[in-house]
Protein backbone atom coordinates (compact mmCIF):
# COMPACT_ATOMS: atom_id res chain seq x y z
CA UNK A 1 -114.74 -54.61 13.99
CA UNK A 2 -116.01 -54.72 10.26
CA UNK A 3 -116.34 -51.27 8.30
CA UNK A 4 -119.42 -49.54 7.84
CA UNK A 5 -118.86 -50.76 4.05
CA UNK A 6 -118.27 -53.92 5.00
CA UNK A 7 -121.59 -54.66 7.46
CA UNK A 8 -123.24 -52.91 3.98
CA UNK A 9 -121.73 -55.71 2.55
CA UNK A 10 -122.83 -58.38 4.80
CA UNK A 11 -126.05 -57.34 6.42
CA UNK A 12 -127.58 -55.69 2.94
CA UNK A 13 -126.46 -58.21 0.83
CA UNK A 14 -128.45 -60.78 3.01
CA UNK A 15 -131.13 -58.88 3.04
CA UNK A 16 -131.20 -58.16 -0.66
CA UNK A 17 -130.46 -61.53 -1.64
CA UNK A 18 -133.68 -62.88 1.06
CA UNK A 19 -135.74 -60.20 -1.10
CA UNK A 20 -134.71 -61.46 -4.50
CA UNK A 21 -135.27 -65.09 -3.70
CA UNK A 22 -138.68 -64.38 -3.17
CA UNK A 23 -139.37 -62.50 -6.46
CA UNK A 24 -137.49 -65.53 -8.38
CA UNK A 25 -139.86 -68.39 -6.66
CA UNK A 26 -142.46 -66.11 -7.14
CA UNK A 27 -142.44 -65.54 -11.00
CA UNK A 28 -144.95 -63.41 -12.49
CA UNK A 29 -146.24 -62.07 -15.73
CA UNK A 30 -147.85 -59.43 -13.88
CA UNK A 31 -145.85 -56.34 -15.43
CA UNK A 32 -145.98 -54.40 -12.13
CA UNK A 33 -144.08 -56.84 -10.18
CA UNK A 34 -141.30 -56.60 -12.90
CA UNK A 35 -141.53 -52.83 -12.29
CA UNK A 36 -141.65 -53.07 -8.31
CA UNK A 37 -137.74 -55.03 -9.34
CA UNK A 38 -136.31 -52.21 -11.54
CA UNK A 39 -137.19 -49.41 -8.65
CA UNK A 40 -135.42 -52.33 -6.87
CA UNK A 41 -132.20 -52.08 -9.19
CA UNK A 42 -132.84 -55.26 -10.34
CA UNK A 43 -134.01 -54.67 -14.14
CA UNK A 44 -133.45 -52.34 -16.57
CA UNK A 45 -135.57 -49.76 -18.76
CA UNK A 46 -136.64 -52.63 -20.48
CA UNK A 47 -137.81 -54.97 -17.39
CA UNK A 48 -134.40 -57.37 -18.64
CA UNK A 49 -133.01 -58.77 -14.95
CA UNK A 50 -129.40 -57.05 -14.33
CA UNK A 51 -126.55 -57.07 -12.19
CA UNK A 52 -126.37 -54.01 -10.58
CA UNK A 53 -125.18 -52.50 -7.16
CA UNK A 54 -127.56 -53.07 -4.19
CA UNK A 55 -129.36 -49.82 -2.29
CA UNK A 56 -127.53 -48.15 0.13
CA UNK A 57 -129.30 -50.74 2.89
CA UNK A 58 -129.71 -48.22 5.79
CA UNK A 59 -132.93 -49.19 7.06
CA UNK A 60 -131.55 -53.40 7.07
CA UNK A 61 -128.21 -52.96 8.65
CA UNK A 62 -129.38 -50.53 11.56
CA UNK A 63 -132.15 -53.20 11.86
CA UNK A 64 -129.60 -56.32 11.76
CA UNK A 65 -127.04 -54.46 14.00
CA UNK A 66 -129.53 -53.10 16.49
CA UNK A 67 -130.42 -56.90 17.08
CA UNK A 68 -126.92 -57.96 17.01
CA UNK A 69 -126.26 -56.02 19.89
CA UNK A 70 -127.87 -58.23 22.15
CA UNK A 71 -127.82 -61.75 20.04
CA UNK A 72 -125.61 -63.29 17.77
CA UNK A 73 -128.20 -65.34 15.40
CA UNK A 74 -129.39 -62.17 13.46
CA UNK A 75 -130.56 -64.32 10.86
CA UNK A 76 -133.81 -64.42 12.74
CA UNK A 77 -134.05 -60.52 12.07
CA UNK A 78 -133.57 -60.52 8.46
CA UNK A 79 -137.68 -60.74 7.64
CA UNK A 80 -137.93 -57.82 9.41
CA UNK A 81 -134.89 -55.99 8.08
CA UNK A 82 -137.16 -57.36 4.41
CA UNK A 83 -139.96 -55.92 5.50
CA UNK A 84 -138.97 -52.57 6.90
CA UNK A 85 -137.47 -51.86 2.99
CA UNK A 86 -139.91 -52.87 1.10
CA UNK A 87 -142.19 -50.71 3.11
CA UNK A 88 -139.62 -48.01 2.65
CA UNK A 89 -139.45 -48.51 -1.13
CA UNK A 90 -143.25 -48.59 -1.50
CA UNK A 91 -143.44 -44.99 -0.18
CA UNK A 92 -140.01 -44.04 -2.45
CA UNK A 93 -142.42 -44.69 -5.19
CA UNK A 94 -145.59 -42.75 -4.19
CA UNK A 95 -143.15 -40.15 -2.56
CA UNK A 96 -141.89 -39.93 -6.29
CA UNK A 97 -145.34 -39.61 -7.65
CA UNK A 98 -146.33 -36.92 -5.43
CA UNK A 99 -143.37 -34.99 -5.68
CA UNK A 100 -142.98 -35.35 -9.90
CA UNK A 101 -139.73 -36.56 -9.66
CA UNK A 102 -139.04 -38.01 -12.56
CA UNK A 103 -135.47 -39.79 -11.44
CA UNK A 104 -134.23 -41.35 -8.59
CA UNK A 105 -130.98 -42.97 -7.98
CA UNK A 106 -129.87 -41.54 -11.32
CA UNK A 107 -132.46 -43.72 -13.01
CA UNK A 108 -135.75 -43.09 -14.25
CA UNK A 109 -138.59 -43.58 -11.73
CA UNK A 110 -141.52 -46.01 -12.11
CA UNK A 111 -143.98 -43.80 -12.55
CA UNK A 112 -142.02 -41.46 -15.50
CA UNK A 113 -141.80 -45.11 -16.95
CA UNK A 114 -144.84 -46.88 -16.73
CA UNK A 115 -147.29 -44.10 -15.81
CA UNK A 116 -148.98 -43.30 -12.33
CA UNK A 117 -151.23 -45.70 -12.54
CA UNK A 118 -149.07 -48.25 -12.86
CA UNK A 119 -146.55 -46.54 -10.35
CA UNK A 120 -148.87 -47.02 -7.62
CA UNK A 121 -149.74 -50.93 -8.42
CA UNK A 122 -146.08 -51.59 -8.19
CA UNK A 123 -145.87 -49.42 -5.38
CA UNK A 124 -148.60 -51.40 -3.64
CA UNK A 125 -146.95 -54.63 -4.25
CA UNK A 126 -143.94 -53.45 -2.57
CA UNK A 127 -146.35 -52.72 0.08
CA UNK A 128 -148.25 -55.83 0.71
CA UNK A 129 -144.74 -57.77 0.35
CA UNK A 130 -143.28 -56.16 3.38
CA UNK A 131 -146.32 -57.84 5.61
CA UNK A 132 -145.78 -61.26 3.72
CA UNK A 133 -141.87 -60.81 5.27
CA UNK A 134 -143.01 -59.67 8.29
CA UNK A 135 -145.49 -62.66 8.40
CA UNK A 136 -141.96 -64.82 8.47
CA UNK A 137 -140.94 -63.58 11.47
CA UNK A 138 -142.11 -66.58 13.40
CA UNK A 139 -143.78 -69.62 12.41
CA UNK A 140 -146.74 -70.16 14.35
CA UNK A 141 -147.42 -73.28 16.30
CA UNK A 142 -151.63 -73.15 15.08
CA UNK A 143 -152.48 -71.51 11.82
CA UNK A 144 -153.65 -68.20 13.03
CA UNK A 145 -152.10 -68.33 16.10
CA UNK A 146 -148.94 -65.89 16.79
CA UNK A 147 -147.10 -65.65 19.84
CA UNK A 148 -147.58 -62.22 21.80
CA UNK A 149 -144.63 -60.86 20.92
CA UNK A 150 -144.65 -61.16 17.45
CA UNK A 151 -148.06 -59.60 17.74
CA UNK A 152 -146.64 -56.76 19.19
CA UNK A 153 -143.98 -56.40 16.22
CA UNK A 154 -146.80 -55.94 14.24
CA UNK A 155 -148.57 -53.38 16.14
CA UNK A 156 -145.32 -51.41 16.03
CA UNK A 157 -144.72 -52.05 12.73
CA UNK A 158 -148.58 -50.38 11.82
CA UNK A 159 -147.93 -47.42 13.81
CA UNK A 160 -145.01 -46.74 11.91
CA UNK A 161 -146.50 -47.33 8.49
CA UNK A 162 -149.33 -44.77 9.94
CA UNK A 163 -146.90 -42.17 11.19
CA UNK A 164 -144.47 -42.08 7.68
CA UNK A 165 -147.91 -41.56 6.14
CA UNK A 166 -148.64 -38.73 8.28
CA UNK A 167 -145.68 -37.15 7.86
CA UNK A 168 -145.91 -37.24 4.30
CA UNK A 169 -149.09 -35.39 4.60
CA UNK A 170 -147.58 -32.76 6.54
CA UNK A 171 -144.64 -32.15 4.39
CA UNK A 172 -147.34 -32.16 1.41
CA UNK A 173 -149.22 -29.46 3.84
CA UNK A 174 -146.06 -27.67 4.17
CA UNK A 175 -144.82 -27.03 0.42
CA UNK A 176 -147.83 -24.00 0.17
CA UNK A 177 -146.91 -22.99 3.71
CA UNK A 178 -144.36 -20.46 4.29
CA UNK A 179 -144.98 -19.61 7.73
CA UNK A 180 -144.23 -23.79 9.32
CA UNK A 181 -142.08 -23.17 12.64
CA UNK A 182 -138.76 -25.26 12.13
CA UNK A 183 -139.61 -27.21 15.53
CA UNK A 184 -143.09 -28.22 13.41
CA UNK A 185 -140.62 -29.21 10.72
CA UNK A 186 -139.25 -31.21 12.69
CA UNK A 187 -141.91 -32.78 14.33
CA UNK A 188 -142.80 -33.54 10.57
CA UNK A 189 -139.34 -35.35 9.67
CA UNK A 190 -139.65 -37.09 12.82
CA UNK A 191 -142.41 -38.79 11.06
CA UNK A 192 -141.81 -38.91 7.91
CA UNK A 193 -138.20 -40.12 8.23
CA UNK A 194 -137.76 -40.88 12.59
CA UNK A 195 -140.05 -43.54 12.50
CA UNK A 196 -139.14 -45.98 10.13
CA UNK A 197 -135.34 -45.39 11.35
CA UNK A 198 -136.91 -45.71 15.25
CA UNK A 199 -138.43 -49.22 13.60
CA UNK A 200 -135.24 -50.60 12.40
CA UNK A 201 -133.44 -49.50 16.09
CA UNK A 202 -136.58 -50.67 18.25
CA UNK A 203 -137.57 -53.69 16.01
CA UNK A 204 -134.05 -55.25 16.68
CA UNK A 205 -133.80 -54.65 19.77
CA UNK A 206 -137.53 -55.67 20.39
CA UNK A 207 -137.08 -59.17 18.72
CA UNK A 208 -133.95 -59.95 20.65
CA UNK A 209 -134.53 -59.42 24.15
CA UNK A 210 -137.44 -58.77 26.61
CA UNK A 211 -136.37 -55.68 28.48
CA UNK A 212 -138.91 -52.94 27.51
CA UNK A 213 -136.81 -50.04 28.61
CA UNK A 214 -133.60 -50.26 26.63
CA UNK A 215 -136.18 -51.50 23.59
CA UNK A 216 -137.73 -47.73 24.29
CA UNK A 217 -134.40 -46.16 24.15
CA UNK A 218 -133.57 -48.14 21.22
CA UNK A 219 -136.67 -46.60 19.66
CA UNK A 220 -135.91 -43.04 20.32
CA UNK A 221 -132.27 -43.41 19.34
CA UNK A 222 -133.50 -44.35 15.80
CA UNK A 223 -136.07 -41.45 16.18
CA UNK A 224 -133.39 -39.03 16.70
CA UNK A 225 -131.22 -40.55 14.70
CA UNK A 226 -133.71 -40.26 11.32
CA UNK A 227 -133.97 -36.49 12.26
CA UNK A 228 -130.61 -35.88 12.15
CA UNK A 229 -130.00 -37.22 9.24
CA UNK A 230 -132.44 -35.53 7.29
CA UNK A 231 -131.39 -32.55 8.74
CA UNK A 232 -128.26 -33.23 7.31
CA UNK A 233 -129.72 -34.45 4.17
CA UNK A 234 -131.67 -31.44 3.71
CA UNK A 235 -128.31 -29.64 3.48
CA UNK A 236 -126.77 -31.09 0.98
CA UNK A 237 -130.47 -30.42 -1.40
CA UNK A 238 -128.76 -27.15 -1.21
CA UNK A 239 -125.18 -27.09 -0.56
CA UNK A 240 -124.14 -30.48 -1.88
CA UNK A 241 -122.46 -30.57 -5.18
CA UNK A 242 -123.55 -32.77 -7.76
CA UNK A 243 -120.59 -35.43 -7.60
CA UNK A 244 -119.96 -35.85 -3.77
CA UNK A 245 -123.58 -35.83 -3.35
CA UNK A 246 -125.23 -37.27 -6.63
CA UNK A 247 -128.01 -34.54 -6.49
CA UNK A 248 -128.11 -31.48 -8.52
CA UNK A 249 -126.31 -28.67 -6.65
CA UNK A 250 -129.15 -26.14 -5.00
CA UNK A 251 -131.96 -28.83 -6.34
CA UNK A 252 -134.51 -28.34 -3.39
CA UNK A 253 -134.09 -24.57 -3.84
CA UNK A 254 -134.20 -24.58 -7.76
CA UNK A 255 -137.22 -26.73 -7.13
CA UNK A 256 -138.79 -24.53 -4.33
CA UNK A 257 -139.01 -27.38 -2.07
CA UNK A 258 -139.19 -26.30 1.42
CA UNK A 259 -136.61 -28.32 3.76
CA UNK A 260 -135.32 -27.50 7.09
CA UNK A 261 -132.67 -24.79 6.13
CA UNK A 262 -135.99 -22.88 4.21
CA UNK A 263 -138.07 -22.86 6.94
CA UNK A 264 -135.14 -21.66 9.07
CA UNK A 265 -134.75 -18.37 6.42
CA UNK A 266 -138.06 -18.01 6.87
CA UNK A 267 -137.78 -17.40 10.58
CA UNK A 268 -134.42 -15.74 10.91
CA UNK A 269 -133.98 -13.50 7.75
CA UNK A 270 -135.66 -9.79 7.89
CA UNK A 271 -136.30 -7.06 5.42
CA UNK A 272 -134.75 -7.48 1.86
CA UNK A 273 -133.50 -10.91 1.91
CA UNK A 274 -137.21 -11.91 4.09
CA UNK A 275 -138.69 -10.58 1.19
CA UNK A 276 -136.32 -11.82 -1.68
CA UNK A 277 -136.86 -15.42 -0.36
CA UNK A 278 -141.24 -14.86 -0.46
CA UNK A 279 -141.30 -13.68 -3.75
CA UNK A 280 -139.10 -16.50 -4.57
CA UNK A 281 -141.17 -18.52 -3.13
CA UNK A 282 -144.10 -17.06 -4.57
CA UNK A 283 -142.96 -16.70 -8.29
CA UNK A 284 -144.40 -19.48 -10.69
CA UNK A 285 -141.97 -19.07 -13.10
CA UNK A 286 -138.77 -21.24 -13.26
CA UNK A 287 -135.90 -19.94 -11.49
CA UNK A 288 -133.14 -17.63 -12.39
CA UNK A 289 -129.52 -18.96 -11.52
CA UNK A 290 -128.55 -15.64 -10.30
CA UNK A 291 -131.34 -15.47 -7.96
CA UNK A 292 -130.94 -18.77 -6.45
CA UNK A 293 -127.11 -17.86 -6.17
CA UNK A 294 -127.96 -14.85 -4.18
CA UNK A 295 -130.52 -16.83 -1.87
CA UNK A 296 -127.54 -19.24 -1.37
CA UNK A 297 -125.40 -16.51 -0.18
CA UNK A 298 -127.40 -14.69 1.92
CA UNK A 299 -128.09 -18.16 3.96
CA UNK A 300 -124.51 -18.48 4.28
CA UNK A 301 -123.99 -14.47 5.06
CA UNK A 302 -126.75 -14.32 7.60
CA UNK A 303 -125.78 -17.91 9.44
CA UNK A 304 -128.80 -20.03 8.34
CA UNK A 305 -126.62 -22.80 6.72
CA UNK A 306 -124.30 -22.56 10.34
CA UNK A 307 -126.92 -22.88 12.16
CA UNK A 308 -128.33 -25.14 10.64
CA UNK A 309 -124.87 -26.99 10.57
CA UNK A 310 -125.03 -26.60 14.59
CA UNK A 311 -128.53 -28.20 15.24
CA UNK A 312 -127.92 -31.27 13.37
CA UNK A 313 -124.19 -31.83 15.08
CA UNK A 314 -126.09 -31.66 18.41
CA UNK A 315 -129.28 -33.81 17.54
CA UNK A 316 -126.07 -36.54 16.46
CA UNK A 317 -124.92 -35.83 20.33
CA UNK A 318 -127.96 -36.23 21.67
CA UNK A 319 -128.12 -39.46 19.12
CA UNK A 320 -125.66 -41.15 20.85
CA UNK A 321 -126.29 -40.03 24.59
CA UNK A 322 -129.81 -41.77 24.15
CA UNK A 323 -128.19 -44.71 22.61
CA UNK A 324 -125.52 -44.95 25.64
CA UNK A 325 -128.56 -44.15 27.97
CA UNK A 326 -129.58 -48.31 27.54
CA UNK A 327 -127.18 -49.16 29.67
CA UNK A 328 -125.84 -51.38 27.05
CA UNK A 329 -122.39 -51.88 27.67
CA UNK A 330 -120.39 -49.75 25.38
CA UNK A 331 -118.60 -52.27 23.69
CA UNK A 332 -121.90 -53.87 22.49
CA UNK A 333 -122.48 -50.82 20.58
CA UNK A 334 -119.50 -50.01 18.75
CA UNK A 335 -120.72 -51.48 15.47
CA UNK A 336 -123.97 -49.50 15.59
CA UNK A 337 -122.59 -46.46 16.52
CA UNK A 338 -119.81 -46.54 14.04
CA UNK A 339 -122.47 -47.38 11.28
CA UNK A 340 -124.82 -44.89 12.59
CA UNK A 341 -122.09 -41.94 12.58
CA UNK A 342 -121.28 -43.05 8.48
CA UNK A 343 -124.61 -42.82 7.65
CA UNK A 344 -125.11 -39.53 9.05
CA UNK A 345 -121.56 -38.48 7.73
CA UNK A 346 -122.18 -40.11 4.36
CA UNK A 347 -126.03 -38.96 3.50
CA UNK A 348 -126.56 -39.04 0.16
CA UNK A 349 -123.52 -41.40 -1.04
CA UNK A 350 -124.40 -44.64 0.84
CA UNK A 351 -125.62 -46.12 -2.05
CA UNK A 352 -122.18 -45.78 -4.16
CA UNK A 353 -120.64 -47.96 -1.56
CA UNK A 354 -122.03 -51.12 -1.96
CA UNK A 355 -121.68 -53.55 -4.91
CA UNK A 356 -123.80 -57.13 -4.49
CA UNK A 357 -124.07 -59.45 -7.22
């Protein structure tokens, strides 16, 4: 069996290279396609093409693997695989829009470029590029005409463009909320971040074979899978230190952005540190270091951070108990398990691992 680094290697870099094809036979002088290729890593500051390391191709590889499982020509998959992260991208650049954030990947984002106007045209193209991929899927025998199945891919594929956008909403909803039950927060992520992840699982497994059932657990194991690890991802937006995790240690606390391990505070702490956390909360003006110090130690005191800790270790049981619960025999699944178990393990530093010319 390959490394997680090298399927990375192997599945991304197809899938990156089948994405930049299409921008180089489809040259352009309209800027925002020049942009849509620097949030791509593909330019610079100044729109000059560059050789840079390829994104940490999560969404692709559980896509090409989950199809792997059952066939051996996942070639066939790779216009989803496209599809599925370009889709992702497009909402990496709104989500960057709506949240201010004015770098991502250690670079600057579109919109701190280029402006939001022209943050959400490149951001649309993105967009409307992951249908022409998904549009390659198969070539149909009568213009117009698509077999059933692919039909069905794009049903799926809607309802999960539909449901990320509803989960966005929510989380929007939730940042002048303090009183959001963590299983609502959940429910949330499971949107926002389960469903494109459940596409990837369901959408391989759907294009390579016809047996509904495991293609429904394939679905939820991605579903459960994206939960987890932004469970785990929400973590290190407080606990991870800047060079293991490239984010600034405590940012979604010094930020006041409300993740899983907030809303948990919220509904475990009591008296002084309950109160500590709403005025925290509450405050407009720019935090102190020593009070988002103490909030950091009273999580770990009073067991939020463990318990957190202890939910997302048994959602990745439960990952891999639904995945097992196909029926699939277990050898079939190694490489998607072992991939699977490094991207929860490695949230955050997938995308230092690759390197595609």
């Amino acid at each position: 069996m390959i490394s997680p680094h090298e399927m990375i290697e192997k599945y991304g870099g197809l899938v990156d290279q089948a994405m930049q094809s299409w921008f180089k036979e489809h040259p352009s002088t309209i800027p925002a396609y020049a942009m849509a290729e620097y949030h791509l890593g593909w330019r610079d500051e100044t729109l000059k093409q560059m050789k840079s390391p390829q994104g940490k191709m999560l969404r692709p590889v559980l896509t090409l693997l989950s199809y792997q499982v059952f066939r051996e020509d996942f070639e066939k998959a790779v216009p989803l695989a496209c599809a599925i992260e370009l889709y992702h991208n497009h909402t990496l650049i709104f989500d960057d829009m709506q949240d201010g954030d004015e770098f991502r990947r250690g670079r600057k984002t579109v919109w701190n470029l280029w402006g939001i106007g022209q943050g959400i045209n490149a951001g649309l193209i993105l967009g409307y590029l992951a249908y022409e991929f998904a549009l390659q899927l198969e070539k149909p025998e009568k213009p117009g005409h698509f077999p059933f199945k692919i039909q069905s891919m794009f049903k799926h594929l809607n309802e999960a463009m539909l449901e990320v956008a509803e989960g966005q909403s929510l989380d929007l909803d939730f940042e002048i909320k303090t009183d959001v039950p963590p299983d609502r927060y959940l429910e949330m992520i499971g949107k926002k971040t389960g469903a494109l992840i459940s596409l990837c699982t369901f959408g391989g497994a759907f294009l390579a074979q016809d047996n509904d059932a495991i293609s429904e657990k394939f679905k939820m194991f991605g579903r459960k899978l994206g939960v987890a690890m932004q469970i785990r991802d929400d973590l290190i937006g407080i606990w991870g230190a800047s060079k293991a995790s490239g984010k600034e240690e405590a940012k979604d606390l010094r930020r006041k952005k409300k993740t899983f391990p907030i809303f948990k505070a919220f509904t475990s702490l009591k008296g002084n540190d309950l109160e500590l956390l709403r005025n925290y909360f509450h405050d407009s003006a720019p935090p102190e270091d020593a009070v988002v110090s103490k909030i950091v130690a009273i999580f770990e005191q009073k067991g939020v951070r463990e318990a957190c800790e202890k939910e997302a270790a048994a959602l990745m049981s439960d990952v891999f108990s639904t995945l097992h619960e196909s029926g699939i025999d277990s050898g079939r699944l190694t490489q998607l398990e072992a991939f699977s178990r490094h991207a929860f393990d490695t949230i955050g530093t997938l995308r230092q691992v690759a390197s595609h010319a």
